[in-house]
Structures are given as C-alpha cells and as structure tokens.
Protein backbone atom coordinates (compact mmCIF):
# COMPACT_ATOMS: atom_id res chain seq x y z
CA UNK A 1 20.23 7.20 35.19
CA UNK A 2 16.67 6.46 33.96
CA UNK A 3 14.21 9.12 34.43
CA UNK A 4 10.18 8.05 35.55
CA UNK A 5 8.03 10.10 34.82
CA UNK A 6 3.98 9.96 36.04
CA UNK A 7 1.40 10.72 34.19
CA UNK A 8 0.87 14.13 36.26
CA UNK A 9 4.59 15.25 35.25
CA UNK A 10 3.79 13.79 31.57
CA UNK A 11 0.81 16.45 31.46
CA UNK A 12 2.79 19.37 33.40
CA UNK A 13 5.47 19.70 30.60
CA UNK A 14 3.78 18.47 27.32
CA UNK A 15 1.51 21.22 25.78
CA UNK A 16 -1.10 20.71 22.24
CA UNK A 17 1.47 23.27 20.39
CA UNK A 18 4.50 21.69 21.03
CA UNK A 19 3.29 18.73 20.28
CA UNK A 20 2.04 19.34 16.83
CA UNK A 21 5.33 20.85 16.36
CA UNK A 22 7.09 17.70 16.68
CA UNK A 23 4.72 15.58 14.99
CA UNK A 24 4.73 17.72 12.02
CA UNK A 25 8.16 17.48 11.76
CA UNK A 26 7.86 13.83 12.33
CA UNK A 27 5.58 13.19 9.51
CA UNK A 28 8.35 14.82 7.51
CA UNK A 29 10.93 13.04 8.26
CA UNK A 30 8.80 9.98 8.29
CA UNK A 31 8.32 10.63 4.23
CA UNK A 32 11.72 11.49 4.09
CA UNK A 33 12.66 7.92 4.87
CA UNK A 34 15.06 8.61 8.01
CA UNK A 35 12.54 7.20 10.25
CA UNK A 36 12.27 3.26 10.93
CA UNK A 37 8.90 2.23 12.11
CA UNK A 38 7.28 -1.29 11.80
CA UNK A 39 3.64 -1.74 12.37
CA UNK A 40 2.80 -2.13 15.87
CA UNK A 41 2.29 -6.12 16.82
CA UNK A 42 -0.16 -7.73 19.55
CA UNK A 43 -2.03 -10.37 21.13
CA UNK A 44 -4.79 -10.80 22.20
CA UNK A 45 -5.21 -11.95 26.28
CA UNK A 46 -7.11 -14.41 28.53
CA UNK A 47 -10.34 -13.06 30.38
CA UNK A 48 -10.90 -9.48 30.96
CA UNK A 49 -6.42 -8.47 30.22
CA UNK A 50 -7.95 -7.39 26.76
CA UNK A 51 -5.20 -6.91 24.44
CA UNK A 52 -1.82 -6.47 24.87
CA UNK A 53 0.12 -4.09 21.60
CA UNK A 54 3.53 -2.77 21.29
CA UNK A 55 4.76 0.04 18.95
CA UNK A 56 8.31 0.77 18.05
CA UNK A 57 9.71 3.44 15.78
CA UNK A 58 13.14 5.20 16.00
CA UNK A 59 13.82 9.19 14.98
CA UNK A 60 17.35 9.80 14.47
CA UNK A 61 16.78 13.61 13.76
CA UNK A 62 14.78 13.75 17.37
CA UNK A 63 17.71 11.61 18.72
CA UNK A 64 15.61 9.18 20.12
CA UNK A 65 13.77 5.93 19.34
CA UNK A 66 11.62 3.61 21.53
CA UNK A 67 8.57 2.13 21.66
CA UNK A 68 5.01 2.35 23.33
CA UNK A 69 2.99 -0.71 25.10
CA UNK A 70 -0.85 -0.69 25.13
CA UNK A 71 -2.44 -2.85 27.77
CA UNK A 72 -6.10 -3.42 28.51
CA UNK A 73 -9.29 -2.77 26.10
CA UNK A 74 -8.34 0.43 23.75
CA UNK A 75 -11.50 2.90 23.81
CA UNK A 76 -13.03 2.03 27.23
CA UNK A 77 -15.01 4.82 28.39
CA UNK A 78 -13.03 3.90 31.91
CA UNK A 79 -9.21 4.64 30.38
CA UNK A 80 -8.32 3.45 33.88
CA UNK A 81 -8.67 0.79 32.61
CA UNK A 82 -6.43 0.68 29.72
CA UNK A 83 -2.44 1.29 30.06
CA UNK A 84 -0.23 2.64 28.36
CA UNK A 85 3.89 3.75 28.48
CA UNK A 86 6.49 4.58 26.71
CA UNK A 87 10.18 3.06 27.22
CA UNK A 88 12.70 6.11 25.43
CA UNK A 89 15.56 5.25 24.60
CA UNK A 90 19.14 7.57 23.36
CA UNK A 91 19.69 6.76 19.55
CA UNK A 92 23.43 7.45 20.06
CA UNK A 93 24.03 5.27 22.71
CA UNK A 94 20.79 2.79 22.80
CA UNK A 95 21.23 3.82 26.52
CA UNK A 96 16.88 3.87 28.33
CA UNK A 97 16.69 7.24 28.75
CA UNK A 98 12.82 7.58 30.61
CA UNK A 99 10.16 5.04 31.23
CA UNK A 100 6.95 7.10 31.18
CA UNK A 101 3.32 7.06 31.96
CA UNK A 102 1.63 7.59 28.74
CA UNK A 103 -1.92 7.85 28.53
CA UNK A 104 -2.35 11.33 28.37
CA UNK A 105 0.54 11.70 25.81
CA UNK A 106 -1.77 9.10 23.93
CA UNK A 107 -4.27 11.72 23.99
CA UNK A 108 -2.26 14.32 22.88
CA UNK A 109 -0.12 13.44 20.14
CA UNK A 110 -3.37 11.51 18.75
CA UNK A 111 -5.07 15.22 18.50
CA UNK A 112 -1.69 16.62 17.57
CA UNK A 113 -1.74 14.63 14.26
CA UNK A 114 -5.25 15.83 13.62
CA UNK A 115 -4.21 19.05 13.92
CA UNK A 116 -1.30 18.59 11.54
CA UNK A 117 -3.52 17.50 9.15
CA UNK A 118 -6.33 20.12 9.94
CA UNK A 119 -3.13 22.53 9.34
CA UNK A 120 -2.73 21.39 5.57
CA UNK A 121 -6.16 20.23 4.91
CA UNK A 122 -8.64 22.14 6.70
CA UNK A 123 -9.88 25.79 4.54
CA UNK A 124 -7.67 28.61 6.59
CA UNK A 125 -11.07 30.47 8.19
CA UNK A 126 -12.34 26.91 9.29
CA UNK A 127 -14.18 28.72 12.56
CA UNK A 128 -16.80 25.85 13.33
CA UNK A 129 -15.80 22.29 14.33
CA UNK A 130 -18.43 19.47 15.11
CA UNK A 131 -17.59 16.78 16.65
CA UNK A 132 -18.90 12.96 17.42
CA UNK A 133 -18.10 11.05 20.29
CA UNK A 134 -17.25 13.01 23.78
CA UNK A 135 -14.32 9.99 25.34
CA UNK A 136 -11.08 10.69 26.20
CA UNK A 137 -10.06 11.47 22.64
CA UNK A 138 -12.63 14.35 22.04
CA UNK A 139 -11.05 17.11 24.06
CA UNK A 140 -7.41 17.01 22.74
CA UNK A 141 -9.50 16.93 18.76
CA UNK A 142 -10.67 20.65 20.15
CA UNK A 143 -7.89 21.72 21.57
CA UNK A 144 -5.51 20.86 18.20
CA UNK A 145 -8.23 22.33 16.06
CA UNK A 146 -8.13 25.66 18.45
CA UNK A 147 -4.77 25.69 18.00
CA UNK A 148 -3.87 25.58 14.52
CA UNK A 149 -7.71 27.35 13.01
CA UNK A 150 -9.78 29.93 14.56
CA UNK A 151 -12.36 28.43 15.70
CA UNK A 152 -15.78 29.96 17.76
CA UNK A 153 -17.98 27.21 18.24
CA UNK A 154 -17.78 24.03 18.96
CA UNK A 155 -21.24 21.16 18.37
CA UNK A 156 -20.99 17.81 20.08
CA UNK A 157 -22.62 15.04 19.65
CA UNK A 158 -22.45 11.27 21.94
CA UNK A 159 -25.04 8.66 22.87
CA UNK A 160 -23.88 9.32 26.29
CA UNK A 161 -26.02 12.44 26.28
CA UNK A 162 -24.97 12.85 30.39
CA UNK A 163 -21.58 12.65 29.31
CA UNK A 164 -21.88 14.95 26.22
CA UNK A 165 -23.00 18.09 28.60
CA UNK A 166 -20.05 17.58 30.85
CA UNK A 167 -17.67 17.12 28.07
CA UNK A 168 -19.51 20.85 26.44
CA UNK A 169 -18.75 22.27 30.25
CA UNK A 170 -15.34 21.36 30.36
CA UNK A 171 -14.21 22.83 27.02
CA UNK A 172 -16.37 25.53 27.40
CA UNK A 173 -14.00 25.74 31.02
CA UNK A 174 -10.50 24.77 29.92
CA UNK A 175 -9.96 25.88 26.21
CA UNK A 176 -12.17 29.27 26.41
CA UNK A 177 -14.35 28.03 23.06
CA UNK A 178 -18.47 28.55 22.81
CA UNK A 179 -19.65 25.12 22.76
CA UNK A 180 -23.12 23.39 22.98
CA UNK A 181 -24.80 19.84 22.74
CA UNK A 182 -26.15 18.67 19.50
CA UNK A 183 -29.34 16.80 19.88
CA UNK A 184 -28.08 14.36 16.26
CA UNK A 185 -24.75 13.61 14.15
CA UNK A 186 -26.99 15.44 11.64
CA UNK A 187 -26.60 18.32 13.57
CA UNK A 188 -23.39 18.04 14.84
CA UNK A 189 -21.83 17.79 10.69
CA UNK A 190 -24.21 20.34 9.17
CA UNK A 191 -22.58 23.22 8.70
CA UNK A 192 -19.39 22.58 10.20
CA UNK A 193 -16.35 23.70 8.67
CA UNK A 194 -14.17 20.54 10.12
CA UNK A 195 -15.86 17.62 11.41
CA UNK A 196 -13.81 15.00 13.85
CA UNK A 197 -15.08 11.21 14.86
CA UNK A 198 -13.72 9.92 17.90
CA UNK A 199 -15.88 6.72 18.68
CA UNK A 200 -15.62 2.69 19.39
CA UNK A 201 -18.43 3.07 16.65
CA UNK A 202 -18.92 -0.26 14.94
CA UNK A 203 -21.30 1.34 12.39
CA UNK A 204 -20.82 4.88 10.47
CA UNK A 205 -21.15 7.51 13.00
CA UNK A 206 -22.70 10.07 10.25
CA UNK A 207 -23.85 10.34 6.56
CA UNK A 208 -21.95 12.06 3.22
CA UNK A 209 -25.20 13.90 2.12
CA UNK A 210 -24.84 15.56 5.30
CA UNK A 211 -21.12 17.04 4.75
CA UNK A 212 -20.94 20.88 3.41
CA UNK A 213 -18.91 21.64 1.09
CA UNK A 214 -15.16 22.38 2.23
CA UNK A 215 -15.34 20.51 5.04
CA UNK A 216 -12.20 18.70 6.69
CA UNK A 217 -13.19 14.80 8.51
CA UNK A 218 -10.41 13.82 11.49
CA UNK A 219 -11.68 10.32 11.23
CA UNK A 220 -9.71 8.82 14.44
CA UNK A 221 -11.74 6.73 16.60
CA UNK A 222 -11.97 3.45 13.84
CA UNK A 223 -8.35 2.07 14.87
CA UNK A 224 -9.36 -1.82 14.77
CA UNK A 225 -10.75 -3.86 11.80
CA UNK A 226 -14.30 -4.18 13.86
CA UNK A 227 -14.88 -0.49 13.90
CA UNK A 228 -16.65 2.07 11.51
CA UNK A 229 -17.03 5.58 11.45
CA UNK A 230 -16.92 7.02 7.86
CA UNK A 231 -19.30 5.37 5.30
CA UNK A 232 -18.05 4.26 1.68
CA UNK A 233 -20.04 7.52 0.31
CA UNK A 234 -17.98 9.79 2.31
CA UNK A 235 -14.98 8.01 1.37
CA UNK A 236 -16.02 8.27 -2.42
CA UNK A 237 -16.48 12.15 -1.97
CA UNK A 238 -13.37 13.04 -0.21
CA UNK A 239 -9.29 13.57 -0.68
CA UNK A 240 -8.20 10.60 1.51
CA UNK A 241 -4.78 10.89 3.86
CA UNK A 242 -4.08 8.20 5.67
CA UNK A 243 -1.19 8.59 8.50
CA UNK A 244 1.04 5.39 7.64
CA UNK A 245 -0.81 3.44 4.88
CA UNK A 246 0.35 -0.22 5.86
CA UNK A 247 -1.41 0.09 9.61
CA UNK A 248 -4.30 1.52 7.68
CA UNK A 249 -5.08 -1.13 5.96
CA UNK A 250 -4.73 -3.79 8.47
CA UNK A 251 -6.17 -1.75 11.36
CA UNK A 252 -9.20 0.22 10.02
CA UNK A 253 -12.32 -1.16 9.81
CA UNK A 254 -13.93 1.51 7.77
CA UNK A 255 -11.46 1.74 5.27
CA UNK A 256 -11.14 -2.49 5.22
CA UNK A 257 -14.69 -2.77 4.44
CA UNK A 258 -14.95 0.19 2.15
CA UNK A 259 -11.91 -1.51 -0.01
CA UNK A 260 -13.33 -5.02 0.31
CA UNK A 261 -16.41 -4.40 -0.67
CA UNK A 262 -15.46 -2.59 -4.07
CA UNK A 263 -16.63 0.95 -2.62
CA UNK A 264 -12.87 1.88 -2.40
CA UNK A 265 -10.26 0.76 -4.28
CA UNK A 266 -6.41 2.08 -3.40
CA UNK A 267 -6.06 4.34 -5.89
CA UNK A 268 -8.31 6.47 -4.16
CA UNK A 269 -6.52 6.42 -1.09
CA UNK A 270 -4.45 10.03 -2.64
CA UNK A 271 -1.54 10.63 0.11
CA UNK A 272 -0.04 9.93 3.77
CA UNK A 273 0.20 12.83 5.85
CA UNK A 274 3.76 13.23 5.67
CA UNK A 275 3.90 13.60 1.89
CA UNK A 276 1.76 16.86 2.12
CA UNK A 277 3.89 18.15 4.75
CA UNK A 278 7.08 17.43 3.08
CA UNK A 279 5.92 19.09 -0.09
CA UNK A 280 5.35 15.73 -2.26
CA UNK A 281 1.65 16.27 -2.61
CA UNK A 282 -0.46 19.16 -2.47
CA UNK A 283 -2.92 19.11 0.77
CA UNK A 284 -6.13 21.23 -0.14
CA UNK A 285 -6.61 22.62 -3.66
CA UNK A 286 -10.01 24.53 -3.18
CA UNK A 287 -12.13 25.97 -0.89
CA UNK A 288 -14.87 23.25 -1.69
CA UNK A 289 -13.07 20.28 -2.19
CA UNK A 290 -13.86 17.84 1.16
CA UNK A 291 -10.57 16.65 3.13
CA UNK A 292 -10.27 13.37 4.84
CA UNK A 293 -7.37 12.17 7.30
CA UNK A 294 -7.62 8.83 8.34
CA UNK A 295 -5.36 7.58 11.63
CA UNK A 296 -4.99 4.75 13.56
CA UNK A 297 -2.42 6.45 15.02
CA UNK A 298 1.54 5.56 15.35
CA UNK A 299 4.49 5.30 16.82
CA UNK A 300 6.69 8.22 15.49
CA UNK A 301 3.89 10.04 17.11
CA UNK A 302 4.42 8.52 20.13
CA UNK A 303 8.58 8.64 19.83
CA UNK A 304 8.49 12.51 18.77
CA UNK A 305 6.29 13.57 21.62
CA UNK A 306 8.28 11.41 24.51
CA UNK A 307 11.36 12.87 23.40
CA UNK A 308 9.72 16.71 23.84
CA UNK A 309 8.24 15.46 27.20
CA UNK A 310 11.79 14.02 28.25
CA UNK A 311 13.87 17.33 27.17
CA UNK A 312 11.11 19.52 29.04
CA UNK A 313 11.13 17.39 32.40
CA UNK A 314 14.79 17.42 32.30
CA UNK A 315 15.16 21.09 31.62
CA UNK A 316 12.39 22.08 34.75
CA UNK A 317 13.95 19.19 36.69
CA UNK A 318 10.65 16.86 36.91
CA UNK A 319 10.41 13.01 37.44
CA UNK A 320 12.60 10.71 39.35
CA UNK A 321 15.82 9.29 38.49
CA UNK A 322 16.76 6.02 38.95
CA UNK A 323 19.70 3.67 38.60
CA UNK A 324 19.03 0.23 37.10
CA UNK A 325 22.71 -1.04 36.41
C-alpha cells in the first residue's frame, strides 16, 4: 500500500523542530559518506511550464531514499504556481512507500537547514534577526531562527512593501515574535545579530559595510546561476558554508560570479554544513567573526524530512492508502 498524502496532512504532522532534527542528522551522515545524492538534473520547458527539476538522494540510516520533482517557475510570488512532490521510497525493499504533496515541506526543511546552520554558526545570544525578502521562504527563516536562538525582534525588509506588512502581521500572529517593517536593507542588516536573504534577487540584496560584527548571513534565495544576493565584499569578509559544494557551484549565481570574476577563489569557500556538524571543522570561533551559509538547497533535505512526515502520518493514521499493484 502507498500512502498520499496532501499538502494539508504534510503541514498537520511536520513541525520546524523536528525537522531540523532530521536534517541535522542528515548533514551528518551526509559528511559521513553513507548518503548517496547526485545533483538534482532539469530541463527547461515550452511556454509558460517553466522548468521541470528532479532531486534524488537515498539515507540508509533514515531507511528511506527517494527523490523530489519541481515543476513550474521556482520563486514565483504565486507558489500555486510552482509544484512540487516527493515519491518515498523503503531502502530495504525499494518498495514506494508515500507519494506526497511537497511544497510546504519545501518550505520547511529549506528553513530547517538555516537553522542548522544558525545552530553552529550563529553567536548563542543572537536575539535580533533581519531579514530581506517576505515570499514563501521568509516565514519558515523566522520560525528556524526562533527555534534554535532566542530571538525578540524581528526587521523585514521587501519591495513589496504591501506584502512586507502582512508578512510582519502574520509572524507577529503565528510565531509570538515582536516584528516591524524596515523602510531599507540598510535597516533591515544594521544591527542584526543574524541576517537571512530570501529573494529572486538578480542583484545583491544588501552591502558588507553594512554587516555588524558577529553577524550570521542565511543566504538562501540565490538557487539559480541568474540570481544574486550576497556581494563579493561580503563574501571576502565572511566564514563561507556551503550545503553540498558541487550544486553550489553550478547553481548559485552569487557565488558563480564572485568566483569568476577573481573576487572568490575556492579556497575561501572554508566548509559544507555537514563537516561542522560532524565535528570535522569548527563552526564559529569568536564572537566577532561573520558566518555565512550558502544553500541552494538539497535532496537529503528533502529525503530526511519525507521520511519524518511519513512515520508521523502513519503513527496518527493520516493520508490515504492506495494499492497500485
């Protein structure tokens, strides 16, 4: 039996702490090397279809492997107009195990592995997070940032200034955090302890003479070689972490641009994420060194969270089975 899940059911079982949980641990094993996980391929589609990607990685420790379609235009401010699911399948048997609805567990595990890396990375009082761009990315950034630091205020910053106040109300609503409108991405970086980008930005969405000292970048929203959010000065002044280095530097158009044009060379780029959390690099060193993560985002991530989301549903007895023999 194959178990369907909807999006609803995805979102009634899968929670931001859980979630980091696994991912953390899937980072580990990921550096561990008992993880199998190609970069994700795609093409590109007639008319308005957009693009069409696939990403596959298997997790024999989670007992599961699979794989994750994107369909549509990635970063739409509609994302009803993107799709995305996941196809689970047993890594004992290579029996389908669920077929799920996954754009909100896109959403999730993406601000999951920002909060992994805010874990390790991110100065232990961090207490004031700014963030740029308020899209369907922006609200799991705060609510993995809430989770794993304690923070108290929250400044936002998008061009979509309509949006931006209704974004402010609803985490101001849902995660219980003081939160406001900044008028710049001057404002919105000053002063913060972490700072996260979630933008289709095609240009850098702030400036390094604005960072403080200390501060920790989630730089997530840059996730196709057309895209920039971080500028080669902030790059220059921060510990990079990349979450798998091969995507990185096919998919990220700040980081391609910052390498091509001499501004960055790969020395500098000092860890992946799952080295630090499996002890083969140190994360932070000092309170005022600045911390960069860099994602694109992948499919262990995906993987690790589908297989929490399948145990839950079939522990609370959500989704529909099916029979497809």
């Amino acid at each position: 039996m194959v178990l369907i899940l909807s999006e609803k059911e995805v979102a009634s079982v899968l929670t931001m702490s859980e979630a980091i949980d696994v991912i953390e641990e899937a980072f580990r094993q990921h550096s561990l090397g008992s993880t199998a996980m190609p970069s994700r391929i795609g093409l590109s589609l007639p008319s308005e279809a957009g693009s069409f990607r696939v990403m596959v990685a298997s997790l024999p420790e989670a007992g599961a492997f699979g794989l994750k379609t994107l369909s549509g235009i990635p970063g739409r401010r509609d994302p009803s107009q993107t799709y995305f699911l996941v196809l689970l399948f047993d890594s004992r048997t290579g029996a389908l195990l669920s077929v799920m609805a996954a754009g909100y567990l896109t959403a999730i595990r993406t601000g999951a592995a920002s909060g992994v890396a805010t874990k390790y990375l991110a100065r232990k009082e961090a207490r004031i997070l700014g963030i740029i761009g308020a899209g369907i990315q922006a609200k799991t950034q705060v609510w993995a940032a809430k989770t794993v630091r304690p923070i108290q205020q929250v400044k936002v910053f998008d061009v979509d200034r309509a949006r931006c106040s209704s974004f402010v109300d609803e985490i101001r609503r849902e995660l219980g955090v003081e939160a406001r409108a900044a008028q710049t991405p001057q404002e919105t970086v000053e002063g913060s302890d972490i700072v996260a980008a979630a933008t289709t930005s095609q240009e850098p969405v702030f400036r390094a003479e604005w960072l403080p000292a200390g501060v920790h970048i989630n730089a997530v929203g840059a996730n196709s070689p057309n895209k920039r959010e971080v500028d080669p000065a902030t790059f220059r002044k921060a510990k990079i972490v990349l979450d798998f280095q091969e995507q990185v530097l096919q998919e990220a158009g700040d980081v391609i641009s910052a390498l091509s044009s001499g501004a960055l060379s790969r020395a500098d780029l000092y860890a992946e994420l799952g080295e630090i959390v499996a002890g083969k690099k140190k994360g932070r060193t000092d309170d005022a060194e600045i911390t960069l993560f860099k994602s694109v985002g992948v499919a262990i991530e995906d993987v690790a969270t589908a297989a929490l989301v399948y145990r839950r549903a079939k522990e609370r007895g959500i989704g529909t089975s099916v029979e497809l023999a």
